[in-house]
N, C-alpha and C. Protein backbone atom coordinates (compact mmCIF):
# COMPACT_ATOMS: atom_id res chain seq x y z
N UNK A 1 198.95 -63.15 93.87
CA UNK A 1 198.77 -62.06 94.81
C UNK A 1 198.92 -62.54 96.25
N UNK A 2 198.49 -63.96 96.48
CA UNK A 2 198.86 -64.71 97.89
C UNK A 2 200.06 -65.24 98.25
N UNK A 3 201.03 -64.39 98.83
CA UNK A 3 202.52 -64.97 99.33
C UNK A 3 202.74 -65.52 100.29
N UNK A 4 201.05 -65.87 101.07
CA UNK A 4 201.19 -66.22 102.53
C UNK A 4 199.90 -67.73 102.14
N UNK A 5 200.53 -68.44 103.45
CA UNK A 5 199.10 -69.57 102.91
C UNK A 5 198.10 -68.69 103.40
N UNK A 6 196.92 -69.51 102.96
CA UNK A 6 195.62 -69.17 103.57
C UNK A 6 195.52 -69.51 104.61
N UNK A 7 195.83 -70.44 105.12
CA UNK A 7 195.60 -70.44 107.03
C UNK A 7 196.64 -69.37 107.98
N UNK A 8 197.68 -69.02 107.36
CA UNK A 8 197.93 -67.84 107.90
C UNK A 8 197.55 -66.56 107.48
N UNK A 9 196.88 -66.06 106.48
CA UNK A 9 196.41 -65.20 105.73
C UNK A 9 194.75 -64.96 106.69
N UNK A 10 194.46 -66.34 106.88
CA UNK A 10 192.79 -65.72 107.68
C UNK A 10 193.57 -65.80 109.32
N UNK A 11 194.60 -66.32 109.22
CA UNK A 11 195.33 -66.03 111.27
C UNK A 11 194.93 -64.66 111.81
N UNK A 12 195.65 -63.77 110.26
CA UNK A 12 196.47 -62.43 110.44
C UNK A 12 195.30 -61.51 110.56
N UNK A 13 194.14 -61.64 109.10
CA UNK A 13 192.87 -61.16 109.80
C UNK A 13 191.98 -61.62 111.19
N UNK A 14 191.96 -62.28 110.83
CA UNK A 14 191.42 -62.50 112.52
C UNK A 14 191.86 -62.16 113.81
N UNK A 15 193.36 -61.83 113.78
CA UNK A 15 193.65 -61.31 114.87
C UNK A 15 193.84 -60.01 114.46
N UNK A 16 193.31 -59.19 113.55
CA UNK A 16 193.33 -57.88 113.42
C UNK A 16 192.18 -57.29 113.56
N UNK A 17 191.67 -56.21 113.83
CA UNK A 17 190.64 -55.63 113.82
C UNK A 17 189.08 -56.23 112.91
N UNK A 18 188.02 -56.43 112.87
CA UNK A 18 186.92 -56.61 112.51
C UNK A 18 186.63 -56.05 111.30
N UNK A 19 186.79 -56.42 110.32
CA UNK A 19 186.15 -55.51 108.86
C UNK A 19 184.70 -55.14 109.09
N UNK A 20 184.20 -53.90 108.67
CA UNK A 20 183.07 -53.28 109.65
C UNK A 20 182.17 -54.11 108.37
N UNK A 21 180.64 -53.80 109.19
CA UNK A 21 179.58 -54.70 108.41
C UNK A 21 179.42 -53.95 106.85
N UNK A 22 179.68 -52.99 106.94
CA UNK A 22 179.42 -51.99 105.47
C UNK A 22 179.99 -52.35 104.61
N UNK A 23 181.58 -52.55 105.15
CA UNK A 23 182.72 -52.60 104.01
C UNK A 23 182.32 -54.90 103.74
N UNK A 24 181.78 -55.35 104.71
CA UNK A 24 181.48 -56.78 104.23
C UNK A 24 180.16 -56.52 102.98
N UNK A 25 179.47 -55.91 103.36
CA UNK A 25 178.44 -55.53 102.01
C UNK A 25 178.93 -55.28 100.84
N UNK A 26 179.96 -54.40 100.81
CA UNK A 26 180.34 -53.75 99.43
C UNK A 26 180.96 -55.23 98.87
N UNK A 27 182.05 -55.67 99.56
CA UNK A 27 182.64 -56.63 99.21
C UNK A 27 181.92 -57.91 98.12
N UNK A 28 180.70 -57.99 99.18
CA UNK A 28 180.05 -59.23 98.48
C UNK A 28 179.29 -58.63 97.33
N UNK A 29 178.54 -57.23 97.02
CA UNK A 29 178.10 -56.49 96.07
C UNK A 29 178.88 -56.80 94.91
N UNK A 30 180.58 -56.25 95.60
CA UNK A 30 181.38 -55.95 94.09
C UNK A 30 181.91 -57.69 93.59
N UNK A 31 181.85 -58.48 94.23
CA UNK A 31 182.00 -60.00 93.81
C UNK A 31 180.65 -60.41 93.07
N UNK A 32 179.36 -59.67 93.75
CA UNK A 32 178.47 -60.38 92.62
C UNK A 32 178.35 -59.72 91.40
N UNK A 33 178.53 -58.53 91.14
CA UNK A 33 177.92 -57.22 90.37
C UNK A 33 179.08 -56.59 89.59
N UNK A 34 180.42 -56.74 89.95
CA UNK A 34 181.85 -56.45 88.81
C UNK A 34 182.23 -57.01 88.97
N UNK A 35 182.92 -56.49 87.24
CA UNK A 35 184.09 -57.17 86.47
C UNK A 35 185.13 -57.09 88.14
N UNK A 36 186.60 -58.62 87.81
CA UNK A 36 187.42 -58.58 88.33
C UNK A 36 187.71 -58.24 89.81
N UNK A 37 186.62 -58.84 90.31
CA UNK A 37 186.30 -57.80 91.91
C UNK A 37 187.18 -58.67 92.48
N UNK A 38 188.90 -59.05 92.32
CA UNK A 38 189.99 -59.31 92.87
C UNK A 38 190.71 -58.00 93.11
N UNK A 39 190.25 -56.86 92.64
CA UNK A 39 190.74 -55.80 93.03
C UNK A 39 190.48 -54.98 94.07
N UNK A 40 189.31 -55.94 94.81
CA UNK A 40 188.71 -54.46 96.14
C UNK A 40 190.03 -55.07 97.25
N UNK A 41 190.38 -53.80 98.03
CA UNK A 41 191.20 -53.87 98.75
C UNK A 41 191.29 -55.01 99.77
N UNK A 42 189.93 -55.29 100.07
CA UNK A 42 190.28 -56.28 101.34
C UNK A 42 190.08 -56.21 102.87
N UNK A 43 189.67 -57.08 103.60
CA UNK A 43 189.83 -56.65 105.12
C UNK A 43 191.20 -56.34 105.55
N UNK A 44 191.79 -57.23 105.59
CA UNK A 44 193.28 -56.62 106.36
C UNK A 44 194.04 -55.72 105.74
N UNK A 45 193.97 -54.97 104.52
CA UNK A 45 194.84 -54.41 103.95
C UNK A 45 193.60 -52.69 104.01
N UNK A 46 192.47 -53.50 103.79
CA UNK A 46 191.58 -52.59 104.51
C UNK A 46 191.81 -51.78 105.82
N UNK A 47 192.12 -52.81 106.53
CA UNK A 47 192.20 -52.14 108.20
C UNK A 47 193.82 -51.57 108.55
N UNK A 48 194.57 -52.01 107.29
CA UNK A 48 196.19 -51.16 107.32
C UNK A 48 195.79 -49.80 106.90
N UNK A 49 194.83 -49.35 105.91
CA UNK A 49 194.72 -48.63 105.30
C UNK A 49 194.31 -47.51 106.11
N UNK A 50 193.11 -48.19 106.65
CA UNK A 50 192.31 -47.16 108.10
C UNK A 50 193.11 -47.22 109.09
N UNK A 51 193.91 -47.52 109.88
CA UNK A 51 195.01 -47.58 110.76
C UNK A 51 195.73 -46.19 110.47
N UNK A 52 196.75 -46.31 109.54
CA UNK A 52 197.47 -45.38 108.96
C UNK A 52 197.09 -44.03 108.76
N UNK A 53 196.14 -44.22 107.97
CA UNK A 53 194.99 -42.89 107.97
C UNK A 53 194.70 -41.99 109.71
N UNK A 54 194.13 -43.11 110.77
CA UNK A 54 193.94 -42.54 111.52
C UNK A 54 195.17 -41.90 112.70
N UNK A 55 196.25 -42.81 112.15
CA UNK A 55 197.50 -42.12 112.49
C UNK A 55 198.00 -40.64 112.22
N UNK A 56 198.15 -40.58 110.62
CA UNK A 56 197.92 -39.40 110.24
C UNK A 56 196.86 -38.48 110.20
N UNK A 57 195.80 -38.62 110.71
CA UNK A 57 194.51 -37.75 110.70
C UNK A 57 194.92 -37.12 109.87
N UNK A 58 194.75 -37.04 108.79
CA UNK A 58 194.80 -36.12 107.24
C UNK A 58 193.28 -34.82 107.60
N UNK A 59 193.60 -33.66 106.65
CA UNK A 59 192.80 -32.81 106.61
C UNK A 59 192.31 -33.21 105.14
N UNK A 60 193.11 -32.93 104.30
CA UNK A 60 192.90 -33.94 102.78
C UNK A 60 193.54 -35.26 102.33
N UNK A 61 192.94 -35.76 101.61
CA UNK A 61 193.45 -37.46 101.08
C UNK A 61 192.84 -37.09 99.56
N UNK A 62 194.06 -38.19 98.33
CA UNK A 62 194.02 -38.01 97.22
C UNK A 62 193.94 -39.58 97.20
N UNK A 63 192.53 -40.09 96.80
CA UNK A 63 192.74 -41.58 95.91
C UNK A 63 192.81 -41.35 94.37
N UNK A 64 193.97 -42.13 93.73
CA UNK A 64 193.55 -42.44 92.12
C UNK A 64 193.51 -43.81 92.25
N UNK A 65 192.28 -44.23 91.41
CA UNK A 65 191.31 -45.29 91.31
C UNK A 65 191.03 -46.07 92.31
N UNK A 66 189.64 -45.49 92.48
CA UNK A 66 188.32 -45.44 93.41
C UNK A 66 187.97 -47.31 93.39
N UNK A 67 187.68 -47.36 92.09
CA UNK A 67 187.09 -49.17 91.85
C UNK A 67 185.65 -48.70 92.34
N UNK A 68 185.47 -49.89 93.65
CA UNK A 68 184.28 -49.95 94.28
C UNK A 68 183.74 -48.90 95.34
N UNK A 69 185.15 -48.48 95.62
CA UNK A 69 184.95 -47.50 97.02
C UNK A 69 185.28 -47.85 98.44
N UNK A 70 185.84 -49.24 98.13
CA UNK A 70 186.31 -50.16 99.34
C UNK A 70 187.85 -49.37 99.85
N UNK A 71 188.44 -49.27 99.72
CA UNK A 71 189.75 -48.50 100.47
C UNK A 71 189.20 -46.76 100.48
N UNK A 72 188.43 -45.91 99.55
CA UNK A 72 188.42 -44.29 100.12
C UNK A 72 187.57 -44.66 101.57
N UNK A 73 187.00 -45.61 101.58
CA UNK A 73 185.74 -45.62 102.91
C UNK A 73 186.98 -46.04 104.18
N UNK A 74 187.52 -46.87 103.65
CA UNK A 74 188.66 -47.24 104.77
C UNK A 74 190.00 -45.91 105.40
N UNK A 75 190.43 -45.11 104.41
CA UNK A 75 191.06 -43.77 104.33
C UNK A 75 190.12 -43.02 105.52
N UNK A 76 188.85 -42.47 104.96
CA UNK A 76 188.48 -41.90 104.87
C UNK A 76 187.30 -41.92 106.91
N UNK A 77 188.06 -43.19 107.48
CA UNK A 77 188.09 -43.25 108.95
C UNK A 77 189.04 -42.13 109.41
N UNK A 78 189.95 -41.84 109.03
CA UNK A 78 191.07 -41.20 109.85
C UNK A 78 190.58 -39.47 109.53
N UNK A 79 190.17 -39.23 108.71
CA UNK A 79 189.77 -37.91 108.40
C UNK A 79 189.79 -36.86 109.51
N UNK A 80 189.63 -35.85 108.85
CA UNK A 80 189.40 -34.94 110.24
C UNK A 80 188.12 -34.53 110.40
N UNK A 81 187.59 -33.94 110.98
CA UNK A 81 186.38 -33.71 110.65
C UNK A 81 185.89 -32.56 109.90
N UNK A 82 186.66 -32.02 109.51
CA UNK A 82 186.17 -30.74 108.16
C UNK A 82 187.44 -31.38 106.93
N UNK A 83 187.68 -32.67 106.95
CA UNK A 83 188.53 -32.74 106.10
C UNK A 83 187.73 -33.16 104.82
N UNK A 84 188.64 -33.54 103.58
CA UNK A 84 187.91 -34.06 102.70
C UNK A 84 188.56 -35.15 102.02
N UNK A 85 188.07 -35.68 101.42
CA UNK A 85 188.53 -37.28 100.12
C UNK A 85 188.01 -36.73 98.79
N UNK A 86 189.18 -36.72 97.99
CA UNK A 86 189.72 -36.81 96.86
C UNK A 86 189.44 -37.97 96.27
N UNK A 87 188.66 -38.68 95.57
CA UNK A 87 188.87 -39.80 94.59
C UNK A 87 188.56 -40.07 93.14
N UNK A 88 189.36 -40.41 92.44
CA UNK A 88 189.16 -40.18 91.22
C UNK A 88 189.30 -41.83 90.22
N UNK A 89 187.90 -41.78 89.78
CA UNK A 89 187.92 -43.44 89.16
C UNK A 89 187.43 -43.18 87.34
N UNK A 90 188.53 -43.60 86.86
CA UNK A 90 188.40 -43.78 85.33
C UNK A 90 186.82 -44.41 84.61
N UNK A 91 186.52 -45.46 85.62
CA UNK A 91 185.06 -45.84 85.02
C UNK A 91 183.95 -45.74 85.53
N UNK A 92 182.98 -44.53 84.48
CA UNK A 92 181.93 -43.78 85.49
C UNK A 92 180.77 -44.88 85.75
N UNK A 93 180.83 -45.97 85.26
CA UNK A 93 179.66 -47.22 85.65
C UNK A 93 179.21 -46.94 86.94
N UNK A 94 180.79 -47.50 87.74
CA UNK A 94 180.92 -47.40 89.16
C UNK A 94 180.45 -46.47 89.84
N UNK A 95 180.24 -45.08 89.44
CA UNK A 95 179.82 -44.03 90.52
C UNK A 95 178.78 -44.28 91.00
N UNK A 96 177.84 -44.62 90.59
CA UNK A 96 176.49 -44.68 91.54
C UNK A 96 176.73 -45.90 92.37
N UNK A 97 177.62 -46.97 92.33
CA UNK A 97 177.18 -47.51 93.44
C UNK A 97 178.65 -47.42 94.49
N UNK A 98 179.36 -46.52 94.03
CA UNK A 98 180.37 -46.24 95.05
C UNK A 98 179.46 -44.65 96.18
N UNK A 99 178.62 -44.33 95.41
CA UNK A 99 178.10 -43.29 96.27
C UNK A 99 177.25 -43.41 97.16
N UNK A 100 176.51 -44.71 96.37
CA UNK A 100 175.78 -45.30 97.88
C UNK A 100 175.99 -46.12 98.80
N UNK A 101 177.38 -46.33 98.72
CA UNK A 101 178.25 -46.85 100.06
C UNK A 101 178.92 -45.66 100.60
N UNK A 102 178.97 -44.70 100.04
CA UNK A 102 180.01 -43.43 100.96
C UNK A 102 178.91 -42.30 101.44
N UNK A 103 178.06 -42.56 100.93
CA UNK A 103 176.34 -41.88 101.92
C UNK A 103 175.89 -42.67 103.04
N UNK A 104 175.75 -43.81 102.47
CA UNK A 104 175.71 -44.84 103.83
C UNK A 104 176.89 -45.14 104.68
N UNK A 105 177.99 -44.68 105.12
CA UNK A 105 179.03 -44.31 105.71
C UNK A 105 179.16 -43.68 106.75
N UNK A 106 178.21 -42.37 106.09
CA UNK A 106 178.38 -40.94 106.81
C UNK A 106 179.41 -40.18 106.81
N UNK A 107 180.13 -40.32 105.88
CA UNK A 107 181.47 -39.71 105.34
C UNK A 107 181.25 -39.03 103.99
N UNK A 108 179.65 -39.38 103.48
CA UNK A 108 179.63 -39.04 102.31
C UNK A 108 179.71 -37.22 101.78
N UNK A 109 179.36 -36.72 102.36
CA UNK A 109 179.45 -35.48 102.18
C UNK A 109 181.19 -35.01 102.17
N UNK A 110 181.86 -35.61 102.93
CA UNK A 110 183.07 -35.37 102.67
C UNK A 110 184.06 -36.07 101.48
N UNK A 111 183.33 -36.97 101.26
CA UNK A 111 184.11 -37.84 100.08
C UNK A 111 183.65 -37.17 98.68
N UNK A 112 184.55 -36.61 97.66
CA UNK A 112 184.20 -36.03 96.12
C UNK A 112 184.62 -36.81 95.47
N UNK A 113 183.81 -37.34 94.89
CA UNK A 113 184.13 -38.23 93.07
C UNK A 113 184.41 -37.31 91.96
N UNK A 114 185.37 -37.65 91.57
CA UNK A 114 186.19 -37.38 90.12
C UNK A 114 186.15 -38.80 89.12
N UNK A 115 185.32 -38.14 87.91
CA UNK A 115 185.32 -39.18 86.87
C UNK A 115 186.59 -39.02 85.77
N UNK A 116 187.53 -39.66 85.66
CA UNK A 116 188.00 -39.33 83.93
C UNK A 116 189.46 -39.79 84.38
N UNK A 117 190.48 -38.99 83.70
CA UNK A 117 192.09 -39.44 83.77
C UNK A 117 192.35 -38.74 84.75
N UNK A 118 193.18 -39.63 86.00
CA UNK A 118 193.54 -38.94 87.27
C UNK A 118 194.61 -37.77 86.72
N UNK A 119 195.37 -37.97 85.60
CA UNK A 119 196.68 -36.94 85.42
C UNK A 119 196.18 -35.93 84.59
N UNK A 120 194.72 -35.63 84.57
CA UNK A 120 193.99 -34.46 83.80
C UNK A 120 193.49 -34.00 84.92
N UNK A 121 193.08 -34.88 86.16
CA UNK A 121 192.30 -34.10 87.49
C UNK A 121 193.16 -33.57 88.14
N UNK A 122 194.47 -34.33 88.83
CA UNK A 122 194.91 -33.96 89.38
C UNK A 122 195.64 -32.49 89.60
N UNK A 123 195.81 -32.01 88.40
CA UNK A 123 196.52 -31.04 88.51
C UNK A 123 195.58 -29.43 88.81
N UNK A 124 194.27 -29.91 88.95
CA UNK A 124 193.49 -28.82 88.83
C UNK A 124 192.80 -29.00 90.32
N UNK A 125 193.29 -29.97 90.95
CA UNK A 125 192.46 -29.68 92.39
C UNK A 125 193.43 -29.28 93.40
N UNK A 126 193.00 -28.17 93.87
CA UNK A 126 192.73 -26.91 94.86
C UNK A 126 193.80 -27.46 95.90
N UNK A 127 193.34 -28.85 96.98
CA UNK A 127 194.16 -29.12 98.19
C UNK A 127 195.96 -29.08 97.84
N UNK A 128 196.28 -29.05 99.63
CA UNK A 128 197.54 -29.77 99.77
C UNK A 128 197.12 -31.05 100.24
N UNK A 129 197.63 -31.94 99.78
CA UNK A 129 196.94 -33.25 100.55
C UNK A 129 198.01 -34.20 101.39
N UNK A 130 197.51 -34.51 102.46
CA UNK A 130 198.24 -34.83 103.83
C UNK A 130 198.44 -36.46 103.76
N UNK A 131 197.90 -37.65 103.01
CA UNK A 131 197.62 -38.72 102.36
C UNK A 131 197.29 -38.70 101.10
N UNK A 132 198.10 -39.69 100.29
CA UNK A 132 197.69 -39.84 98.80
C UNK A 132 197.49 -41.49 99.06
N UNK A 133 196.79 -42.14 98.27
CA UNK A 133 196.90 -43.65 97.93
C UNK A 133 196.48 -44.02 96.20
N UNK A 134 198.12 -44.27 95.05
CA UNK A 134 198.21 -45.07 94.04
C UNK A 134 197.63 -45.92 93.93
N UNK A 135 196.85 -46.59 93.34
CA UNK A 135 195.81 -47.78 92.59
C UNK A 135 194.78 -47.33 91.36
N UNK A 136 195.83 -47.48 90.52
CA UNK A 136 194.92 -47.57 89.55
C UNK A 136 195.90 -48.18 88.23
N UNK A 137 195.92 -47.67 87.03
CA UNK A 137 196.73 -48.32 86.13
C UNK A 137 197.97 -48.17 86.36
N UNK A 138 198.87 -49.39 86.17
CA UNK A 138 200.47 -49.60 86.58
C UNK A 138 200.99 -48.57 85.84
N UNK A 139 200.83 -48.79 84.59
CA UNK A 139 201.70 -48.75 83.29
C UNK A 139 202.09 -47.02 83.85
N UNK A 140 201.25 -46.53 84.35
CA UNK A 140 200.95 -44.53 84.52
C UNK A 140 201.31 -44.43 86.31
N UNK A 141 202.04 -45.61 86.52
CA UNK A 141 202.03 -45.06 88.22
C UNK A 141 203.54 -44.15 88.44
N UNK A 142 204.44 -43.98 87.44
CA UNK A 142 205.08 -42.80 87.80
C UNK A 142 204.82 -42.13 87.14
N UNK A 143 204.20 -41.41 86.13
CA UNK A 143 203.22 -40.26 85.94
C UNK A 143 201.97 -39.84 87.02
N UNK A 144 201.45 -40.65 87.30
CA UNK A 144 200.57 -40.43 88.66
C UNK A 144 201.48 -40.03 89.69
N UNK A 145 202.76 -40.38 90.50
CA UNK A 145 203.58 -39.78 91.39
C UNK A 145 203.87 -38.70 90.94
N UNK A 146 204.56 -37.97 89.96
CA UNK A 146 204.53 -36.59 89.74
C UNK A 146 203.89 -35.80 89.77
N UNK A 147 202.42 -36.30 89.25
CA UNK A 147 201.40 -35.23 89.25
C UNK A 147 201.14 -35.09 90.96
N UNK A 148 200.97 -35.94 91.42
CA UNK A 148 200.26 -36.01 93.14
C UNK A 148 201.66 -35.56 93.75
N UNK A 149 202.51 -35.26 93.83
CA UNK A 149 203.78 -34.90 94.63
C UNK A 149 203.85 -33.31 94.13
N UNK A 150 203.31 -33.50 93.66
CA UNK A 150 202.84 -31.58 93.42
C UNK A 150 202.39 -30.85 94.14
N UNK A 151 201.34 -31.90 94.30
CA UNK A 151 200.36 -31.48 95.64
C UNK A 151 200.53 -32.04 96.85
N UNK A 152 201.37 -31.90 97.19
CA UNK A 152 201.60 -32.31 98.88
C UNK A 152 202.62 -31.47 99.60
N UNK A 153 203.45 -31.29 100.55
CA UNK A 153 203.72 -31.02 101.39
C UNK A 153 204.87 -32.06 102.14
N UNK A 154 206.07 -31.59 102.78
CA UNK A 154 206.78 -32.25 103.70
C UNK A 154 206.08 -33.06 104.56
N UNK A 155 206.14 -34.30 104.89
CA UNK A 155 205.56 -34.82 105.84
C UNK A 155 204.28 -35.41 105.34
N UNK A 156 203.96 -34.99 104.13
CA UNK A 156 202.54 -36.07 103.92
C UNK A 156 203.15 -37.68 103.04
N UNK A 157 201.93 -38.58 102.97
CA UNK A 157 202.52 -39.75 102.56
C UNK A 157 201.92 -40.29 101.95
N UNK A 158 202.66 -40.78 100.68
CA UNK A 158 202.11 -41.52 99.40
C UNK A 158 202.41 -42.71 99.52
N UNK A 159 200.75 -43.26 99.43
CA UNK A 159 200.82 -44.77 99.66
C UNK A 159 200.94 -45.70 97.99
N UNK A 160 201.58 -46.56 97.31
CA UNK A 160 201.19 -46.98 96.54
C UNK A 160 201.07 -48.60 96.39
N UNK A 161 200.06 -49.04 95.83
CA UNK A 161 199.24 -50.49 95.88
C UNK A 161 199.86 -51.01 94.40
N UNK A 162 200.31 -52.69 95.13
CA UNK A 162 200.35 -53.48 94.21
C UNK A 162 201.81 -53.53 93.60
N UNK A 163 202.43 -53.37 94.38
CA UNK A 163 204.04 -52.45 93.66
C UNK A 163 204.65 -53.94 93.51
N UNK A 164 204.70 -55.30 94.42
CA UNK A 164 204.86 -56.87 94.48
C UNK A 164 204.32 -57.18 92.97
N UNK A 165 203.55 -57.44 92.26
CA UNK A 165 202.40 -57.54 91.13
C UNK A 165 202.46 -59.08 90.88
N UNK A 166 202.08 -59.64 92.08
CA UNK A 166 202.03 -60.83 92.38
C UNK A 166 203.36 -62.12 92.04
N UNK A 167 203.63 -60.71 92.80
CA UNK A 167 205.67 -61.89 92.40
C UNK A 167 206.25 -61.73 91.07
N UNK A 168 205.79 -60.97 90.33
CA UNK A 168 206.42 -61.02 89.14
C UNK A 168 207.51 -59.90 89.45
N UNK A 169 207.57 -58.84 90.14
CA UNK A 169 208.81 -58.19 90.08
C UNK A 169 210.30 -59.10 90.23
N UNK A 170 210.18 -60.37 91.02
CA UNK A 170 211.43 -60.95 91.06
C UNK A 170 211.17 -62.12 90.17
N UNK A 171 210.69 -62.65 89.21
CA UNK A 171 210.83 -63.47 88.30
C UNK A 171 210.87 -62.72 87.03
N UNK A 172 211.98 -63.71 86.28
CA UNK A 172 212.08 -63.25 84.59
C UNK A 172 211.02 -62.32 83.55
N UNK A 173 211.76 -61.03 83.57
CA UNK A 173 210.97 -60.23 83.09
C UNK A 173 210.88 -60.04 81.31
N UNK A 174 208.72 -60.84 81.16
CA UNK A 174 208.59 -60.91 79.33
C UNK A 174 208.49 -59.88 78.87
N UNK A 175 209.05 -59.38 78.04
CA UNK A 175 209.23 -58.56 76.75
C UNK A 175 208.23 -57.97 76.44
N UNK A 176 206.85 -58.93 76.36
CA UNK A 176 205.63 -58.09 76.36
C UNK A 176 205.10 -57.70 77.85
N UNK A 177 205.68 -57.91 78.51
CA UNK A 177 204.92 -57.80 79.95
C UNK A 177 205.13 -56.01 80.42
N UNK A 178 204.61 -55.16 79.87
CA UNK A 178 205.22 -54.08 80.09
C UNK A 178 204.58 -53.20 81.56
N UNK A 179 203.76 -54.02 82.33
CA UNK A 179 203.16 -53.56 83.90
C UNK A 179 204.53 -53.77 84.66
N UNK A 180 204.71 -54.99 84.44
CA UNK A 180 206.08 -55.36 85.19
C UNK A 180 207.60 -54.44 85.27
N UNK A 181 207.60 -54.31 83.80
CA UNK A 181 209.04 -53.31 83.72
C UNK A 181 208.89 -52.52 84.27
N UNK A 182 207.80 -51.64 84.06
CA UNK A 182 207.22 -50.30 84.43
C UNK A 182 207.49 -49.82 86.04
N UNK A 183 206.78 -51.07 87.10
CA UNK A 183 206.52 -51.33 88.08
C UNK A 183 208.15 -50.99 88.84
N UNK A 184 208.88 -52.23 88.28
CA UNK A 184 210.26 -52.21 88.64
C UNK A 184 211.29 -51.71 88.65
N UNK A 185 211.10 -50.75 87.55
CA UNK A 185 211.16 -48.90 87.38
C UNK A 185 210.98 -48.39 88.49
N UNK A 186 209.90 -48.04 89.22
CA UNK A 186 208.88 -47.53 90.05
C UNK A 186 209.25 -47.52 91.31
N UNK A 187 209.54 -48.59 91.16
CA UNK A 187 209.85 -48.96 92.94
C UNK A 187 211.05 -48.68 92.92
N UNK A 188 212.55 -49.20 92.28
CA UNK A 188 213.77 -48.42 92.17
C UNK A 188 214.22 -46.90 92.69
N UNK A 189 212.83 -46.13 91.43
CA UNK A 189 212.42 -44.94 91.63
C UNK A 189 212.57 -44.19 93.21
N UNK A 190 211.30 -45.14 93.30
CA UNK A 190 210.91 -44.40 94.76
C UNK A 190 212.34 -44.43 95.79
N UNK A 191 213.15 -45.60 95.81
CA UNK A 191 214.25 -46.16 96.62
C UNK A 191 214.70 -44.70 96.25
N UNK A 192 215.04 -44.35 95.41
CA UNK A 192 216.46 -42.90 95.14
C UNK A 192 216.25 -42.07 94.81
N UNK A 193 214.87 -41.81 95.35
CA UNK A 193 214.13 -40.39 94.95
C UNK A 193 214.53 -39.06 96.03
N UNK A 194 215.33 -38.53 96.11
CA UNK A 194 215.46 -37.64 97.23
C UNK A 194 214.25 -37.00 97.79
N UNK A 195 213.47 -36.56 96.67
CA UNK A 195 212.21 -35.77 97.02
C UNK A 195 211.54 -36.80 99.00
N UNK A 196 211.78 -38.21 98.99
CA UNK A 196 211.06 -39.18 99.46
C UNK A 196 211.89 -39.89 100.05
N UNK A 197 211.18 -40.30 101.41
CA UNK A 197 211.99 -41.66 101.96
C UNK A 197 211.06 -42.68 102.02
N UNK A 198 211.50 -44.08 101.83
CA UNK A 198 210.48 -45.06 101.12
C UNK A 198 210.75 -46.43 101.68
N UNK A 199 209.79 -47.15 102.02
CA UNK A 199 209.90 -48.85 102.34
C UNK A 199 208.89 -49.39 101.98
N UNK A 200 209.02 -50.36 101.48
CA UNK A 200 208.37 -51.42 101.22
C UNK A 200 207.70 -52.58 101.81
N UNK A 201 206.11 -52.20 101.71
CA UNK A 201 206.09 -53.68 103.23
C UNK A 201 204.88 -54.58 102.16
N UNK A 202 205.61 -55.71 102.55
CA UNK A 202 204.90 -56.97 102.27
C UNK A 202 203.50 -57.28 102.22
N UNK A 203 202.68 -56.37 102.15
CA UNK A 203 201.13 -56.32 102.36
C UNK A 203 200.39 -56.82 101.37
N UNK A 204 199.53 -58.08 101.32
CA UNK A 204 198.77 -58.23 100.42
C UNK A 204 199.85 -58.58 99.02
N UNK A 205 199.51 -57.76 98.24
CA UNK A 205 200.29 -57.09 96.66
C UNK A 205 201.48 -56.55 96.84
N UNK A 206 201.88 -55.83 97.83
CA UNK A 206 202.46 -54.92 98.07
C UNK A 206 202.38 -53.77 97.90
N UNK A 207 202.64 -53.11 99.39
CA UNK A 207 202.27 -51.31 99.54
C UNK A 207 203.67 -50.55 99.64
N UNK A 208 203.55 -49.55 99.09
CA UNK A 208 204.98 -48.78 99.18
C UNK A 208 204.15 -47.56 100.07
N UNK A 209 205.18 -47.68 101.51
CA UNK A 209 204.67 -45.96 101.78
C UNK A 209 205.98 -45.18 101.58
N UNK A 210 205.76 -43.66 100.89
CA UNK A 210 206.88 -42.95 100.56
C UNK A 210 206.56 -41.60 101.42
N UNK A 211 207.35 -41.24 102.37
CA UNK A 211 207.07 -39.79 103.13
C UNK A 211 208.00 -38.90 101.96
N UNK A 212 207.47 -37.65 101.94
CA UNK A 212 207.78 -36.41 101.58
C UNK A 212 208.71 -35.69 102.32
N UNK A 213 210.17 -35.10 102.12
CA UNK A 213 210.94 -34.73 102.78
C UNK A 213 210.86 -33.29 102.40
């Protein structure tokens, strides 16, 4: 997942914005307390996340898979102020302690948890949404783009995480490795999707942002 050394990797945070003290709490929470906590977003990819967001001041935002709650809290800076967050996480363990980081926020009233399969939720919630952000299972991330491109609008933008999958998109692709094919599918996809115009930036894992035409 690291394509950069680590002494330029802590350069790049450090000369970026401050990861706020909240989102350092959750962090160390979800490292002591979950499975695989290589998945919380991160400070700097954190503070791309809230950047962007507050660029777009979204009225609505669609996360599929929530995890810890570390990137909807980061989204969920740019908001508007009658806006809302969408997030939807497959494993209901997590809800109680993703809720008591998005109460302690002060965003919490605007942030809604969805438990179960994002491509059973999605199609039944109400918004147009002005921000989407992909993270959750590979294998379903262009089934997840269809369903969420339903719901959006010209001009809103689908972010998706991890699309790099730690360098394996450009090395020899195994037979059983089916995240990878999938992935490389995906991103192709997005390249010649008319619906979308799309680039790829080097972030972390890699983030695809795709605008809506």
């Amino acid at each position: 997942m690291h394509f950069l050394s680590p002494i330029l990797e802590s350069y790049i945070a450090n000369s970026s914005e401050d990861e706020p003290k909240l989102l350092q709490e959750l962090t160390r929470e979800t490292h002591l307390k979950v499975v695989q906590p290589r998945m919380i977003t991160g400070h700097f990819q954190g503070r791309v996340l809230s950047m962007l967001s507050k660029i777009i001041n979204p009225k609505y935002i669609l996360e599929i898979g929530t995890y810890t709650g570390y990137s909807a809290l980061c989204l969920a800076e740019g908001l508007q102020k009658d806006g809302e967050l969408h997030t939807i996480e497959v494993n209901e363990e997590l809800h109680k302690m993703q809720r008591r980081y998005f109460d302690r926020s002060g965003f919490g009233p605007q942030i809604k948890q969805h438990i179960g399969d994002a491509l059973d939720i999605v199609p039944e919630l109400d918004p147009t949404f002005d921000l989407v952000f992909i993270d959750a299972q590979k294998v379903n991330y262009d089934a997840y783009f269809e369903a969420v491109i339903q719901k959006t609008r010209p001009g809103s933008i689908i972010l998706s995480d991890n699309v790099l999958w730690s360098g394996k998109v450009v090395e020899p692709l195994q037979k059983s490795d089916r995240a990878t094919a999938v992935l490389l599918e995906y991103n192709q996809k997005l390249k010649e999707d008319p619906r979308v115009e799309t680039v790829l930036l080097p972030i972390r894992d890699g983030l695809t942002l795709s605008r809506v035409l």
